[in-house]
N, C-alpha and C. Protein backbone atom coordinates (compact mmCIF):
# COMPACT_ATOMS: atom_id res chain seq x y z
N UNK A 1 0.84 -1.18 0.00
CA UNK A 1 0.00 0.00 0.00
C UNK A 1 0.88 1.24 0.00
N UNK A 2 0.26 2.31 -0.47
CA UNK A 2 1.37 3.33 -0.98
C UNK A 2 0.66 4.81 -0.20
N UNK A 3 1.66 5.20 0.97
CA UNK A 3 0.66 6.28 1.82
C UNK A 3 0.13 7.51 0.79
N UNK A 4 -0.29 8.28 1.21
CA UNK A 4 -0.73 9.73 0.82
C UNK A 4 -0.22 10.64 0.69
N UNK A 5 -0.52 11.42 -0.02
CA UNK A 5 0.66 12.69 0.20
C UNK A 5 0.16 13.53 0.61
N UNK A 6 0.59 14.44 0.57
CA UNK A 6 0.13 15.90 1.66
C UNK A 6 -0.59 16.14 0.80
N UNK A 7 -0.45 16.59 -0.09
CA UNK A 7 -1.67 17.28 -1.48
C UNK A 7 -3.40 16.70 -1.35
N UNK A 8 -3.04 15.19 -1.18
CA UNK A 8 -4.14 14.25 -0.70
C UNK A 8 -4.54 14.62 0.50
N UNK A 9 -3.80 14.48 1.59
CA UNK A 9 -4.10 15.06 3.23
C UNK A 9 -5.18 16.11 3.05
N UNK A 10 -4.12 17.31 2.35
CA UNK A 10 -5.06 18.87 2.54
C UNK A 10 -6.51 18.64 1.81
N UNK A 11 -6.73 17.64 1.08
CA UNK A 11 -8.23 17.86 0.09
C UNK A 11 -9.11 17.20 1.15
N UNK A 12 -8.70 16.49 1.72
CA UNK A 12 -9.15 15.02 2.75
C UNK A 12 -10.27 16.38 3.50
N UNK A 13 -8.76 17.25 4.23
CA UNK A 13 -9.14 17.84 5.48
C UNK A 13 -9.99 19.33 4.59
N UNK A 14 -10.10 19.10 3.48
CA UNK A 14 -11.34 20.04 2.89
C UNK A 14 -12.57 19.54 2.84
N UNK A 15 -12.76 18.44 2.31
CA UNK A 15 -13.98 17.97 2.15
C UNK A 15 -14.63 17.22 3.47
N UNK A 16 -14.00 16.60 4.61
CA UNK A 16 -14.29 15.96 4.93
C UNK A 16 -14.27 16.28 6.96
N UNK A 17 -15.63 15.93 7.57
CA UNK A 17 -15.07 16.32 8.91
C UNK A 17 -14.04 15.38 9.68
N UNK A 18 -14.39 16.30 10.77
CA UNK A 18 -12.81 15.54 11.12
C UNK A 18 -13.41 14.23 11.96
N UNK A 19 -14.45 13.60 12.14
CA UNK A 19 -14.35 12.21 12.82
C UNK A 19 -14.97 11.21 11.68
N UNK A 20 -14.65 11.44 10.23
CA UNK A 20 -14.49 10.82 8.89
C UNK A 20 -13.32 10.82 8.49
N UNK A 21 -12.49 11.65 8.58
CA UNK A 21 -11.16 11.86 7.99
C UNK A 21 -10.26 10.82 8.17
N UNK A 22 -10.01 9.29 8.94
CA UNK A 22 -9.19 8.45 9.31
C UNK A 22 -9.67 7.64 8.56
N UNK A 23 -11.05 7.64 8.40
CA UNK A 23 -11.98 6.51 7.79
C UNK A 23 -11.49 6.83 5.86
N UNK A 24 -11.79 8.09 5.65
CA UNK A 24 -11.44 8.32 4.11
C UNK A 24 -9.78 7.99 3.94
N UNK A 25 -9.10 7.93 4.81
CA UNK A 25 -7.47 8.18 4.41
C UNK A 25 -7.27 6.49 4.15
N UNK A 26 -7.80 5.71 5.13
CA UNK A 26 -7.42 4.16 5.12
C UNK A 26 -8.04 3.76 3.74
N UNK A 27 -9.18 4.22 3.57
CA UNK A 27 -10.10 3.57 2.36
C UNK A 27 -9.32 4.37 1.11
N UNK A 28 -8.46 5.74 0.79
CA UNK A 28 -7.81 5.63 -0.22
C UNK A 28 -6.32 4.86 -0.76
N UNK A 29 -5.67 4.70 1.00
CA UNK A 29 -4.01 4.54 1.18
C UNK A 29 -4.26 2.95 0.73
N UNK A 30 -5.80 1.95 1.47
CA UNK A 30 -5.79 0.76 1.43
C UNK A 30 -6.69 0.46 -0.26
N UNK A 31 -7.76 1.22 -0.77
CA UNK A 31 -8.11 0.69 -1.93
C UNK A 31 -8.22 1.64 -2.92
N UNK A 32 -7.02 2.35 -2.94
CA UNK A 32 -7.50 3.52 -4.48
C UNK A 32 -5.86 3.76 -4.39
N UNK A 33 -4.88 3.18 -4.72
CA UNK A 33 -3.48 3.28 -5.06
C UNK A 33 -2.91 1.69 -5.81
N UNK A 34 -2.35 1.38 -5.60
CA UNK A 34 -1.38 0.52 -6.39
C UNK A 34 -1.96 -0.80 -6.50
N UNK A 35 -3.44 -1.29 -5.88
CA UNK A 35 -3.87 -2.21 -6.05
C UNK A 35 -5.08 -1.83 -7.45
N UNK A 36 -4.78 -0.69 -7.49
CA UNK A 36 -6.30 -0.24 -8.82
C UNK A 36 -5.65 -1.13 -10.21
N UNK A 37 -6.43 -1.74 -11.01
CA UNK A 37 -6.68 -2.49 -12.43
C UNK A 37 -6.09 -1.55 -13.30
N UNK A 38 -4.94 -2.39 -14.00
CA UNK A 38 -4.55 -1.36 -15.69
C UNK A 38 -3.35 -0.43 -14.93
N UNK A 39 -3.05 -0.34 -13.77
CA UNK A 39 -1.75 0.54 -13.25
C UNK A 39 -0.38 0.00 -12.79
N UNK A 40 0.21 0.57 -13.14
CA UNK A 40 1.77 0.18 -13.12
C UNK A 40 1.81 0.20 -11.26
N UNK A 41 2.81 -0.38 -10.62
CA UNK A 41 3.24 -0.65 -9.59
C UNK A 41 4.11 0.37 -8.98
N UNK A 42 3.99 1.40 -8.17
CA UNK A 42 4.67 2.42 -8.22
C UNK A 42 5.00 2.92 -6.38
N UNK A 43 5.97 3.15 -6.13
CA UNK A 43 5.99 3.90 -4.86
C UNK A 43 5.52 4.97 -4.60
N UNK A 44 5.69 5.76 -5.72
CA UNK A 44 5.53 7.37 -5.16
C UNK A 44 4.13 8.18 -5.09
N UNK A 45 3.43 8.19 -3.90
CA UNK A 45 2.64 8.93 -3.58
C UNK A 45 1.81 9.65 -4.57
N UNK A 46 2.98 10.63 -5.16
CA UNK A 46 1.77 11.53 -5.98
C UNK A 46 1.43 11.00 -7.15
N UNK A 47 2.25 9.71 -7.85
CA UNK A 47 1.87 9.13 -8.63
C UNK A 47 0.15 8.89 -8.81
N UNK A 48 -0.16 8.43 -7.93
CA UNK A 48 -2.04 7.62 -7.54
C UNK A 48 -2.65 8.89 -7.25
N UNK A 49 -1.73 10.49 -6.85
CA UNK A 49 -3.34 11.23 -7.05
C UNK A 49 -3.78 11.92 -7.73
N UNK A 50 -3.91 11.27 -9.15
CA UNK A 50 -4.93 11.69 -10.34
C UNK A 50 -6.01 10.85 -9.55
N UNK A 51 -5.85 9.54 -9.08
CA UNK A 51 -6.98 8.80 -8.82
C UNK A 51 -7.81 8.89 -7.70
N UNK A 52 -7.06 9.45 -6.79
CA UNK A 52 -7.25 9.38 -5.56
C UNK A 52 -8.11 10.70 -5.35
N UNK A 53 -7.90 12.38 -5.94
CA UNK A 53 -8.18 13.04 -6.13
C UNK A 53 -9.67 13.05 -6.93
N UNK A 54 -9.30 12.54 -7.91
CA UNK A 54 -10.99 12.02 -8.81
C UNK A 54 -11.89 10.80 -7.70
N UNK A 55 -11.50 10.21 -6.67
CA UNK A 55 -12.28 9.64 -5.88
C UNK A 55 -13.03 10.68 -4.67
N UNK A 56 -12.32 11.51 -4.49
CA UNK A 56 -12.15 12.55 -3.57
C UNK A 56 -13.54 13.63 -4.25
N UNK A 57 -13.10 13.43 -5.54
CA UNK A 57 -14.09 14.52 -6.39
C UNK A 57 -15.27 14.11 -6.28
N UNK A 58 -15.70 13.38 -6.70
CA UNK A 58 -16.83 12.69 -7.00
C UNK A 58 -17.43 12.56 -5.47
N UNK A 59 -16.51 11.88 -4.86
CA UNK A 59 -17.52 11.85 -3.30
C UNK A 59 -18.02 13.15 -2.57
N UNK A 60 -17.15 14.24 -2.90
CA UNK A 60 -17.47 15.76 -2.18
C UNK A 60 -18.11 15.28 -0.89
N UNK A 61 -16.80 15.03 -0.28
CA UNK A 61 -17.73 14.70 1.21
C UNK A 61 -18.31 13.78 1.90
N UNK A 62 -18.57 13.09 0.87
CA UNK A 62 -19.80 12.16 1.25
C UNK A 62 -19.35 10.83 1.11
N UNK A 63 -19.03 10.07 2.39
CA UNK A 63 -18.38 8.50 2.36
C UNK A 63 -18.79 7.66 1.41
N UNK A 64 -20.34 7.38 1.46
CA UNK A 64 -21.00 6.83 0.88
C UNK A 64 -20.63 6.47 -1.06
N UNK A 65 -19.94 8.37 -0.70
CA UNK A 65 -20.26 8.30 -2.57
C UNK A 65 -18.87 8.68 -2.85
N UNK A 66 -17.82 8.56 -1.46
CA UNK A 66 -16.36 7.93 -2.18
C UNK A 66 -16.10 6.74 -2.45
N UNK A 67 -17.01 5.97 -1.12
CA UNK A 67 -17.07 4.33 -1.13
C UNK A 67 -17.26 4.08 -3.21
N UNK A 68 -18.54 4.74 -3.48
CA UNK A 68 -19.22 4.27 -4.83
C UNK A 68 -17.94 4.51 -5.70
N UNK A 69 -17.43 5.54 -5.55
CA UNK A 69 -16.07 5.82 -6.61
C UNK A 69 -15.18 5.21 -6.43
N UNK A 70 -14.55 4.67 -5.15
CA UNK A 70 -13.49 3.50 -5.46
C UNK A 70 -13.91 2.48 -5.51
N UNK A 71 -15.07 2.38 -5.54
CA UNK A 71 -15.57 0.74 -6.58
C UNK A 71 -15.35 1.10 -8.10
N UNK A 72 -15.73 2.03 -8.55
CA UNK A 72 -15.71 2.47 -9.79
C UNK A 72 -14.40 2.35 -10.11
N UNK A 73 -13.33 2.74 -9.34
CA UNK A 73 -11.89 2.94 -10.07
C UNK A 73 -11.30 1.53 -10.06
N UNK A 74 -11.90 0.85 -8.88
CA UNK A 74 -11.28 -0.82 -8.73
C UNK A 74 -12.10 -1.61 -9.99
N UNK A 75 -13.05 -1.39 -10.78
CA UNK A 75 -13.49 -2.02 -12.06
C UNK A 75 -12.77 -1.25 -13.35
N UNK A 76 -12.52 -0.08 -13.39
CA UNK A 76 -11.92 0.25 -14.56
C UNK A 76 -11.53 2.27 -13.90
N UNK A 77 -10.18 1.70 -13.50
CA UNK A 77 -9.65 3.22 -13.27
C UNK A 77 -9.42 4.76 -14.28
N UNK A 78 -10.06 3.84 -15.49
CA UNK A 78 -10.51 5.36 -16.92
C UNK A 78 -11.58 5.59 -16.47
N UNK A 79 -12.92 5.04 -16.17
CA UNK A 79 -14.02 5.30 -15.87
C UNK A 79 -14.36 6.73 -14.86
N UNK A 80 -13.35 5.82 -13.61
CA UNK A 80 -13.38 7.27 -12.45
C UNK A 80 -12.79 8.42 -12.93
N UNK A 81 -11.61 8.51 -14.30
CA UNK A 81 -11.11 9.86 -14.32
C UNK A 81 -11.83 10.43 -15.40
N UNK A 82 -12.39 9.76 -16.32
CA UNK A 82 -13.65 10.31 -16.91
C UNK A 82 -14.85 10.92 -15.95
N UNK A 83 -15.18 10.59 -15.40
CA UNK A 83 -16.29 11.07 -14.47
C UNK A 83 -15.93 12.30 -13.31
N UNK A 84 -14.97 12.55 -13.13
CA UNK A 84 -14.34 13.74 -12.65
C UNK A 84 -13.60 14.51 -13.08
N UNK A 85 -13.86 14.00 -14.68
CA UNK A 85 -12.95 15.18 -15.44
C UNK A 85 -11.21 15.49 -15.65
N UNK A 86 -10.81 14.25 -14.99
CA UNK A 86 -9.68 14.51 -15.25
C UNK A 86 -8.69 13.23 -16.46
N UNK A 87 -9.77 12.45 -17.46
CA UNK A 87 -9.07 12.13 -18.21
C UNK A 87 -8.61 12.64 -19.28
N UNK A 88 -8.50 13.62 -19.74
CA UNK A 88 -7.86 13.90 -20.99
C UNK A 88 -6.58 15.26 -20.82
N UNK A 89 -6.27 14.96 -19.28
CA UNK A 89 -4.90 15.56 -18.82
C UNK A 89 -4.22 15.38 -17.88
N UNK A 90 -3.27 14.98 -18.40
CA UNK A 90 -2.62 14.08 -16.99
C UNK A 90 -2.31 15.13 -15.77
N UNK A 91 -2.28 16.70 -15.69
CA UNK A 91 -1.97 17.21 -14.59
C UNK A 91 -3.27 18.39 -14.06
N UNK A 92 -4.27 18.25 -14.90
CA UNK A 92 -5.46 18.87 -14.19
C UNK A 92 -6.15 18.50 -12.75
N UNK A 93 -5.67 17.41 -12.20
CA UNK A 93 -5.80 16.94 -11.29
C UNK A 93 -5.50 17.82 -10.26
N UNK A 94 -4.43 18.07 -10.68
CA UNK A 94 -3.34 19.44 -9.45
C UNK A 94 -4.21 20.81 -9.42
N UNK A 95 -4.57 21.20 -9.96
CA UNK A 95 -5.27 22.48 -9.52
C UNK A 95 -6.87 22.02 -9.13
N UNK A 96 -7.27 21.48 -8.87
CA UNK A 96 -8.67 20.91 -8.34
C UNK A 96 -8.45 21.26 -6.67
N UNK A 97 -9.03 21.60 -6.24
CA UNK A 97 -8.68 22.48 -4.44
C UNK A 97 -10.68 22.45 -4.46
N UNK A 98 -11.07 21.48 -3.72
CA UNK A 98 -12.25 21.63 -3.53
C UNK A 98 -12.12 22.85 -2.31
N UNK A 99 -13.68 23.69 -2.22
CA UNK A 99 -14.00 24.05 -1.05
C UNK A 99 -13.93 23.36 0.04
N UNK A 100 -13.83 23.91 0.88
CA UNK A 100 -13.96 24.09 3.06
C UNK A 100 -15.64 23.71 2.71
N UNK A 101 -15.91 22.16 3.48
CA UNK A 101 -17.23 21.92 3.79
C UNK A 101 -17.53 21.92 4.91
């Protein structure tokens, strides 16, 4: 499993309160990095957050509907970056800064 990076941390602690926030970090560090379908095997952190970020997107907050997005990325990880907009650039990911919920 491949931890988080700070970039990931700060979106976490945007969208999410703080007695969810341990619960979202395990469910990206443990199922939305190096075990996702179609991805190379990689150490480095910021590598996984196009994905991790587009899981982040889509849930805005809401466990329930990050849970639904890393099911989505664990069946086909184009799917989730289509659906948050970040497939057709590999670094649009980086300026995505959700709001303080």
């Amino acid at each position: 499993m491949v931890p988080l990076s700070l970039e990931a941390e700060k979106r976490i602690d945007l969208l999410f309160p703080e007695d969810q926030r341990e619960q979202v970090r395990i469910l990206l560090r443990d199922e939305c990095g190096d075990n996702l379908p179609l991805l190379p095997k990689r150490r480095d952190p910021a590598y996984y957050d196009r994905y991790r970020f587009a899981a982040l997107k889509l849930g805005n907050g809401d466990l329930s509907r990050l849970q639904d997005a890393i099911r989505l990325a664990k069946t086909d990880s184009r799917d989730l970056l289509v659906g948050a907009g970040f497939a057709n650039d590999t670094t649009i990911h980086l300026s995505w800064l959700p709001d303080r919920k």
